[in-house]
Protein backbone atom coordinates (compact mmCIF):
# COMPACT_ATOMS: atom_id res chain seq x y z
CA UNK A 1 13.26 4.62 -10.52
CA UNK A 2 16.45 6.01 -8.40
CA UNK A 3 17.03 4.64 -4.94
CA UNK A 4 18.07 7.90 -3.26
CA UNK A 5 19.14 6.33 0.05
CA UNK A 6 20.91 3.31 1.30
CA UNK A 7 19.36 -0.30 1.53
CA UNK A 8 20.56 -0.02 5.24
CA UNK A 9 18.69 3.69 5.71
CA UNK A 10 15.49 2.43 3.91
CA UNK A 11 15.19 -0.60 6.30
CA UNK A 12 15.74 1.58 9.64
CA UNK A 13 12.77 3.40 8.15
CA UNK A 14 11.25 0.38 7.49
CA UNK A 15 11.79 -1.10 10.92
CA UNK A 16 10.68 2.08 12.37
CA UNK A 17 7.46 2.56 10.44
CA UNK A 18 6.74 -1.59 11.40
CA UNK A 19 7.48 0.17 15.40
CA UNK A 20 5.05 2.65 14.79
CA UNK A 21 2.12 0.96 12.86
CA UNK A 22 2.92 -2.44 15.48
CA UNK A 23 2.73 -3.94 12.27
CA UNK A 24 4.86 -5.93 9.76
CA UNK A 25 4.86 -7.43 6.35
CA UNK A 26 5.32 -11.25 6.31
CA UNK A 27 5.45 -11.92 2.48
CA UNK A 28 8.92 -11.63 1.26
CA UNK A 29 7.98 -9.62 -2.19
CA UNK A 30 6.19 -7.52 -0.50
CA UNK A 31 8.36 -6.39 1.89
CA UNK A 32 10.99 -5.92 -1.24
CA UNK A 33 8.63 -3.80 -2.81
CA UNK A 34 7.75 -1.97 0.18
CA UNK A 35 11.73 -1.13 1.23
CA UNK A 36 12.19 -0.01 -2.64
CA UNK A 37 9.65 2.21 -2.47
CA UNK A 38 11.25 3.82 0.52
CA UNK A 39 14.54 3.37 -0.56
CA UNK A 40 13.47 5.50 -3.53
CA UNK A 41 12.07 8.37 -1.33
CA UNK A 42 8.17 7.62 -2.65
CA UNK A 43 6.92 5.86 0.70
CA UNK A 44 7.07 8.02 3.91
CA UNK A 45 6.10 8.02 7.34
CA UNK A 46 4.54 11.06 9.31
CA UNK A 47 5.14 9.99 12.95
CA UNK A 48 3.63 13.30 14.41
CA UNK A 49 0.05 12.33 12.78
CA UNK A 50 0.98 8.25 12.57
CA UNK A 51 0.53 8.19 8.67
CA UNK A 52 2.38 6.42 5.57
CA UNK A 53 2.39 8.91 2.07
CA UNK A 54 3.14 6.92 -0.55
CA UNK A 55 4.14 9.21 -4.39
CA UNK A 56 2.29 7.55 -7.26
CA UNK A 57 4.67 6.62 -10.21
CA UNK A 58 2.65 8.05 -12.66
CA UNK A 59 0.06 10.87 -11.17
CA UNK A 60 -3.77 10.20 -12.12
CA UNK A 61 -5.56 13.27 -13.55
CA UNK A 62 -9.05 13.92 -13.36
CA UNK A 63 -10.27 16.51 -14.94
CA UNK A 64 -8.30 19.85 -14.18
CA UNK A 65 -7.03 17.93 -10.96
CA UNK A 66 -4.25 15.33 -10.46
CA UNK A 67 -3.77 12.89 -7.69
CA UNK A 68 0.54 12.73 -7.26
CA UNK A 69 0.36 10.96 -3.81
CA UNK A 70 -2.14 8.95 -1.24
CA UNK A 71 -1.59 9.55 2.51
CA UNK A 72 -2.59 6.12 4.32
CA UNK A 73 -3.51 6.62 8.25
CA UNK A 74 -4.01 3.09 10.06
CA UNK A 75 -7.13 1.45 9.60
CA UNK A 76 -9.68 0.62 12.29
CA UNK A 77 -11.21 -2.12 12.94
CA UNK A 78 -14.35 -0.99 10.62
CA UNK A 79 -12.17 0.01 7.79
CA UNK A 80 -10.30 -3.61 8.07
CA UNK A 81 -13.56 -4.90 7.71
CA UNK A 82 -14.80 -3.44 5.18
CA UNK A 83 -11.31 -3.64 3.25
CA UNK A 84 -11.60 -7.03 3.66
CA UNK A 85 -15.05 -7.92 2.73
CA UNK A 86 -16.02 -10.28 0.15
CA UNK A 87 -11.97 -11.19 0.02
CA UNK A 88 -11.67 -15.06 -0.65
CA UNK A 89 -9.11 -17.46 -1.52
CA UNK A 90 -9.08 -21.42 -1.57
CA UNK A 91 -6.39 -23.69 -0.95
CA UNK A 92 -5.90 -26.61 -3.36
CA UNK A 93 -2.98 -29.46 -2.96
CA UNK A 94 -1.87 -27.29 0.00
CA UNK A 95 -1.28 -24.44 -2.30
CA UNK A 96 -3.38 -21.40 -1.40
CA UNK A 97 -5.11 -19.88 -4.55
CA UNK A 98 -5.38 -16.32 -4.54
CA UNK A 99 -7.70 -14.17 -7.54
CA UNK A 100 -5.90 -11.45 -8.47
CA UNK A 101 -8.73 -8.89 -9.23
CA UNK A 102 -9.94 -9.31 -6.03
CA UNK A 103 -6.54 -8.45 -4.46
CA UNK A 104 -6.85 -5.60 -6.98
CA UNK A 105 -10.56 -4.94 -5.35
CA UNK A 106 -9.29 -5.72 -1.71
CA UNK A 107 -6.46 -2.59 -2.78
CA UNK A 108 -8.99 -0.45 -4.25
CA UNK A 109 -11.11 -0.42 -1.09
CA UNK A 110 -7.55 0.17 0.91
CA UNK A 111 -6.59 3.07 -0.80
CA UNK A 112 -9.77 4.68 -1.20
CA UNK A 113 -10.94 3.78 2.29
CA UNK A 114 -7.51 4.69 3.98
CA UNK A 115 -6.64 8.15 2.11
CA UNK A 116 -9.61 9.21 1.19
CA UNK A 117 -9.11 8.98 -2.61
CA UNK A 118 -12.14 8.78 -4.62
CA UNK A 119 -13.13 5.62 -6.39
CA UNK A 120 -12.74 7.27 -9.68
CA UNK A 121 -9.47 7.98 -9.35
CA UNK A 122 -8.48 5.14 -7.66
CA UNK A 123 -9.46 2.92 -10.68
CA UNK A 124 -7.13 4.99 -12.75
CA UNK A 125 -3.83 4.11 -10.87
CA UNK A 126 -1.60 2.44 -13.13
CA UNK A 127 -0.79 -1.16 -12.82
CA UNK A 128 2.36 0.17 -12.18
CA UNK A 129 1.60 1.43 -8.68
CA UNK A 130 -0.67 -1.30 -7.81
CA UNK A 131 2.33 -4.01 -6.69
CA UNK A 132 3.28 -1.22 -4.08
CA UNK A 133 0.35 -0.35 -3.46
CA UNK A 134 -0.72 -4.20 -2.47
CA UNK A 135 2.44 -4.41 -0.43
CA UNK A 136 0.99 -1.46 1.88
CA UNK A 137 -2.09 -3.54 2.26
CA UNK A 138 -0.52 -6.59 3.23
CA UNK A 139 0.78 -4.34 5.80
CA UNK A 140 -1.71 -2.70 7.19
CA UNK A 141 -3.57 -6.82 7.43
């Protein structure tokens, strides 16, 4: 996809959603993934109501409807918590291991938790999204 802005403009907006959220994202791919996405105009923020819209790359349809974007607002500390349940990862020769499906799960329970999305749909986003998609949950951690 297009960037439509500037690397510079995307990471003011980055910088300014980190201000807003008090929030930042540590891993370096991440945060790559999370400036392209704004740098291509498909991650927002909505200061006045404190949320993050993120545009799906390829809409999921259900049924006669279709899901083109997922508005985020910031998680309490009950939605963390239940984001984060059951979310393990060992550490072996100082290497931390990290299963992938349940970073997929530990997603899944963000987005649907987060914008309201309904499981159903939420387990037809395309792998596509889900690298952006885990970026805004390493985030909002």
């Amino acid at each position: 996809m297009e960037k439509i802005m500037a690397d510079e403009v995307a990471l003011s907006i980055f910088a300014e959603i980190c201000d807003t959220f008090d929030s930042d994202v540590t891993d370096e791919s991440s945060r790559k993934l999370f400036i392209e996405a704004i740098a291509q105009g498909r991650l927002e923020l909505n200061q006045s109501s404190c949320e993050i819209k993120y545009k799906l790359l390829k809409p999921v349809e259900m049924g006669s409807s279709v899901l083109n974007e997922l508005t985020f607002h910031e998680p309490t500390a009950a939605d963390a918590e239940y984001i984060n349940k059951d979310f393990k990862f060992t550490q072996k020769d100082g290497e931390i291991i990290i299963d992938m499906s349940a970073m997929y799960g530990k997603t899944i329970r963000m987005v649907t938790k987060l914008s309201g999305c309904m499981l159903a749909q939420a387990n037809k986003i395309t792998r596509r999204d889900m690298p952006y998609l885990m970026a805004i949950t390493s985030f909002f951690d």
